[in-house]
C-alpha atoms as a PDB file:
ATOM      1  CA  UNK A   1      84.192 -34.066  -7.541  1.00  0.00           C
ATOM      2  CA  UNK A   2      86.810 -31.780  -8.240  1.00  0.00           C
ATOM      3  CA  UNK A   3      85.584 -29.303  -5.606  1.00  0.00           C
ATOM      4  CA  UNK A   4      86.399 -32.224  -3.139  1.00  0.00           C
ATOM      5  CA  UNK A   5      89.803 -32.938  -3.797  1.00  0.00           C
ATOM      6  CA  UNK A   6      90.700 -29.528  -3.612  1.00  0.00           C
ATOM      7  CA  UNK A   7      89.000 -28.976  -0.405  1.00  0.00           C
ATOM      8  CA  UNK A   8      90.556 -32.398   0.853  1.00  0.00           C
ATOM      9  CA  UNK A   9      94.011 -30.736  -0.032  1.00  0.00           C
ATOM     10  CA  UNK A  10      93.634 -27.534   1.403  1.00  0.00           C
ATOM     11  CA  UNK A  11      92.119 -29.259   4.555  1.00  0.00           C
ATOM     12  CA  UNK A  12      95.125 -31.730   4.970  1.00  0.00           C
ATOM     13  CA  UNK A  13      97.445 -28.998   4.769  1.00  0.00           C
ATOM     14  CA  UNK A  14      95.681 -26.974   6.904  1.00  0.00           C
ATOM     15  CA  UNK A  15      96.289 -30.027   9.433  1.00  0.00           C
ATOM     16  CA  UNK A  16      99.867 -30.136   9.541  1.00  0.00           C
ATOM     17  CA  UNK A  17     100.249 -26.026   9.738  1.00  0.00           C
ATOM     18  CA  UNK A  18     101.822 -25.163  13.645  1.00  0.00           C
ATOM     19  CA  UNK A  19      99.344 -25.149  16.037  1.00  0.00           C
ATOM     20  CA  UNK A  20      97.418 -21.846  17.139  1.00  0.00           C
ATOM     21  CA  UNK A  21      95.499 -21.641  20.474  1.00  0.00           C
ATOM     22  CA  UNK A  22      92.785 -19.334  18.260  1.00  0.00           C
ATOM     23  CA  UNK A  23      92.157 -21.680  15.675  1.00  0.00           C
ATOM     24  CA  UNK A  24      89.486 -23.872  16.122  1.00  0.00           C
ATOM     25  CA  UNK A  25      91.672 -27.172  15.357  1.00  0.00           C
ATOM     26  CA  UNK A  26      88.582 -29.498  16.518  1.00  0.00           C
ATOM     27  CA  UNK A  27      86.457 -28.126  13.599  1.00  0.00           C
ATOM     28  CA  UNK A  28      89.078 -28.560  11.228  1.00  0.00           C
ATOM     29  CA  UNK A  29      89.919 -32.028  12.157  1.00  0.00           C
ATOM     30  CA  UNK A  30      86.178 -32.973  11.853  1.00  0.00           C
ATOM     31  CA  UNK A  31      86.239 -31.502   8.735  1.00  0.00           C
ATOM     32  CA  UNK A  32      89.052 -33.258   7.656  1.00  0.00           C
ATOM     33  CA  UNK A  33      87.020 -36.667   8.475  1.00  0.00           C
ATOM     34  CA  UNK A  34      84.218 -35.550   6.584  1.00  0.00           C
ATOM     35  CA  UNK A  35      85.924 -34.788   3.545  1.00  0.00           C
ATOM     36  CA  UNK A  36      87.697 -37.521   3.598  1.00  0.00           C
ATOM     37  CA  UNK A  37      84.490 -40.033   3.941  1.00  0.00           C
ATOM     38  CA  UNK A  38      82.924 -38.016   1.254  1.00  0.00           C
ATOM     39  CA  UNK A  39      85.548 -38.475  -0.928  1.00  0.00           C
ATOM     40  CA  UNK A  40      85.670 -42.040  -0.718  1.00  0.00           C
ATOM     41  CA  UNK A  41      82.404 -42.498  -0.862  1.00  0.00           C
ATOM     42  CA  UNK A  42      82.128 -40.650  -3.967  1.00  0.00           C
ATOM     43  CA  UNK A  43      85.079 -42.930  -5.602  1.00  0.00           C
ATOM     44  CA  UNK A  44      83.227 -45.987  -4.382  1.00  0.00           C
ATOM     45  CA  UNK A  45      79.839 -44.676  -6.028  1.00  0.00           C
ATOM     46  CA  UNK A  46      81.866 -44.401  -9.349  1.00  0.00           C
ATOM     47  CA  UNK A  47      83.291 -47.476  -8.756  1.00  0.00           C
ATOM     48  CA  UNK A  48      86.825 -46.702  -7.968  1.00  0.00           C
ATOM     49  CA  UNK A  49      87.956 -49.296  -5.087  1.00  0.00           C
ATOM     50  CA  UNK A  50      91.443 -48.377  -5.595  1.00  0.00           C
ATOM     51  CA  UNK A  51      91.376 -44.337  -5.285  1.00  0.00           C
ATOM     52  CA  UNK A  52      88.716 -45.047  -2.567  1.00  0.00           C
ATOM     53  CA  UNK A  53      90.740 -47.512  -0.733  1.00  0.00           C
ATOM     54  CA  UNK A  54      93.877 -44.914  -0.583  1.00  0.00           C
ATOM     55  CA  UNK A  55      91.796 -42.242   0.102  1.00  0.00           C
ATOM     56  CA  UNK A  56      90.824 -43.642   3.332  1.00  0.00           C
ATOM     57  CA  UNK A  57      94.468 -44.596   4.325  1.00  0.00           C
ATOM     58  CA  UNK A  58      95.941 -41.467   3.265  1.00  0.00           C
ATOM     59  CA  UNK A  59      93.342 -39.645   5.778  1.00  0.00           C
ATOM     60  CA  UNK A  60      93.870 -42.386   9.085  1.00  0.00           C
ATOM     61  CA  UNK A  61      97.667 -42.106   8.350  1.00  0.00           C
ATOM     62  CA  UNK A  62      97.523 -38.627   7.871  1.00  0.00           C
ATOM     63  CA  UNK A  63      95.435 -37.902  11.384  1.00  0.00           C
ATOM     64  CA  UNK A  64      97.565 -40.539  13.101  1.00  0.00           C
ATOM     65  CA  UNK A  65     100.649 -38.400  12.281  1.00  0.00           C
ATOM     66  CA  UNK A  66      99.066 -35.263  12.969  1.00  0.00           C
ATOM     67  CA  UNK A  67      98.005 -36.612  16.797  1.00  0.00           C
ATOM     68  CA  UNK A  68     101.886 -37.320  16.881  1.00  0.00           C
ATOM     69  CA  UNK A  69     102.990 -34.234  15.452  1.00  0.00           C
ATOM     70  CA  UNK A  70     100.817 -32.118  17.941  1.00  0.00           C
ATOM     71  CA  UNK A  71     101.907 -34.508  21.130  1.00  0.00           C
ATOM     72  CA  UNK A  72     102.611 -31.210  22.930  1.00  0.00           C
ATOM     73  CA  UNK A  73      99.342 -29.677  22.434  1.00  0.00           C
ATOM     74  CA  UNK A  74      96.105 -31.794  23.539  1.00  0.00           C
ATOM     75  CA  UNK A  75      94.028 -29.515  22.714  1.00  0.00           C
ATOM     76  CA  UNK A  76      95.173 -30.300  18.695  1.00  0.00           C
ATOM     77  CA  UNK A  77      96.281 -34.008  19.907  1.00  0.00           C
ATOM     78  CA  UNK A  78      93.034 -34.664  21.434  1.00  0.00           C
ATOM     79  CA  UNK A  79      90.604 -34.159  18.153  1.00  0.00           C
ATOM     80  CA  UNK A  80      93.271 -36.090  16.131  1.00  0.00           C
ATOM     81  CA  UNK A  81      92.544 -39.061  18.594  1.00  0.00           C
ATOM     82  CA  UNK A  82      88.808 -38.299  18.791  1.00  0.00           C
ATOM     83  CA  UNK A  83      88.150 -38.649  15.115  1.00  0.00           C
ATOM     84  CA  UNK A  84      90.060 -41.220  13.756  1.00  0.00           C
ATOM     85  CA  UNK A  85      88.129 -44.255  14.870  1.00  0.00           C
ATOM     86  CA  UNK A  86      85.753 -42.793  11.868  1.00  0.00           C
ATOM     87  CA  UNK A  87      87.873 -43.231   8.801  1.00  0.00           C
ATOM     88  CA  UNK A  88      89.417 -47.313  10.839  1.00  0.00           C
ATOM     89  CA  UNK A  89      85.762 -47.755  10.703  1.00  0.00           C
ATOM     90  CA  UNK A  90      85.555 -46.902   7.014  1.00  0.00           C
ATOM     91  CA  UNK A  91      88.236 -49.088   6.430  1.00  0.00           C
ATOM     92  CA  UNK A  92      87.393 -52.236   8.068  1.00  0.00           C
ATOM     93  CA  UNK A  93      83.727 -51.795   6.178  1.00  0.00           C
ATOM     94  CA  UNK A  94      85.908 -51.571   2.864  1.00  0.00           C
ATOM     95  CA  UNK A  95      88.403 -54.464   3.791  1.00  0.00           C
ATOM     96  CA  UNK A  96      85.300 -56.800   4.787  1.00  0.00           C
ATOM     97  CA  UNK A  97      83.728 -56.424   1.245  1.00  0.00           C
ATOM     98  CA  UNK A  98      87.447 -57.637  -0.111  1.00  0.00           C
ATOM     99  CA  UNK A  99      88.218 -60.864  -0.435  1.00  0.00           C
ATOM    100  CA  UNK A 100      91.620 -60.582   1.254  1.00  0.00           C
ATOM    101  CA  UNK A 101      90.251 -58.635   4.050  1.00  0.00           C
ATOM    102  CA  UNK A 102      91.277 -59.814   7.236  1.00  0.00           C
ATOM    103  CA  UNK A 103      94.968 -59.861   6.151  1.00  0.00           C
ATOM    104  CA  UNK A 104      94.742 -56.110   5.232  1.00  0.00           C
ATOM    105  CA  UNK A 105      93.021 -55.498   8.419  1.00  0.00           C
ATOM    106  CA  UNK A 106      95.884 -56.408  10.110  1.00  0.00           C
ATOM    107  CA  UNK A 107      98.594 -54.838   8.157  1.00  0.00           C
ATOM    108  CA  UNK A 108      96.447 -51.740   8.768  1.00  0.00           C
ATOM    109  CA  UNK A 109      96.738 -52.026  12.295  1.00  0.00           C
ATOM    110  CA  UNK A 110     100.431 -53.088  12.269  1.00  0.00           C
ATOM    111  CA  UNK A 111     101.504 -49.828  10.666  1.00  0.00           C
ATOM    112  CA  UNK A 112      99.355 -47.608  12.898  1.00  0.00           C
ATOM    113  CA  UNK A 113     100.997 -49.325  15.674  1.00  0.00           C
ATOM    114  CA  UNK A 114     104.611 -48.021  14.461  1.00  0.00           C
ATOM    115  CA  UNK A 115     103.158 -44.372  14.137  1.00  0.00           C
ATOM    116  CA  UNK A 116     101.888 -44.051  17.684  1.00  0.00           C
ATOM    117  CA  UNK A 117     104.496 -46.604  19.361  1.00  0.00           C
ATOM    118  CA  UNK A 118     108.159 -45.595  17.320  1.00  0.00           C
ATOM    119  CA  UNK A 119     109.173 -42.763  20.047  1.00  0.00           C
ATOM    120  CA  UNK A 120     107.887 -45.368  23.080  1.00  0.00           C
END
């Protein structure tokens, strides 16, 4: 488990480096996802809601800022977009085994909606 947090850290600051046309940002983002998912599902399989929970955020929030960060460059915006209805997904799955669910749902969506709509 400790190999995956450190990959999980070198991949999420891999994501916020400056973009370079020769890098092959797609892979990285997808990457990113899949760490990410493995992560949390390895925290849920030791029972950890709370790491696993935060885990998931901390990657949506974290490729939500990184499409805004890159809004010059769709070719890095455009994978950041692509992949993060995989970790929402996650997230609604968690929140709908929760007992306060629906209410977290929606302060989920109410803070993504600052990231991509504060400079509109």
């Amino acid at each position: 488990m400790q190999n995956l947090w450190s990959s999980w850290s070198r991949l999420e600051y891999q994501l916020f480096k400056p973009f370079d046309a020769k890098q092959q940002y797609g892979r990285l983002v997808s990457d990113y996802v899949a760490c990410s998912c493995r992560l949390a599902s390895q925290l849920a399989f030791n029972a950890n809601p709370l790491l696993q929970e935060w885990c998931l955020r901390q990657g949506l929030f974290n490729l939500a800022q990184a499409a805004m960060w890159h809004k010059g460059y769709p070719a890095a915006q455009q994978p950041c977009l692509d992949q993060l209805y995989l970790l929402l997904l996650a997230l609604n799955r968690f929140y709908q085994q929760q007992h306060d669910g629906r209410s977290r749902q929606l302060a989920l969506q109410a803070s993504l909606n600052q990231i991509f709509y504060q400079g509109v």
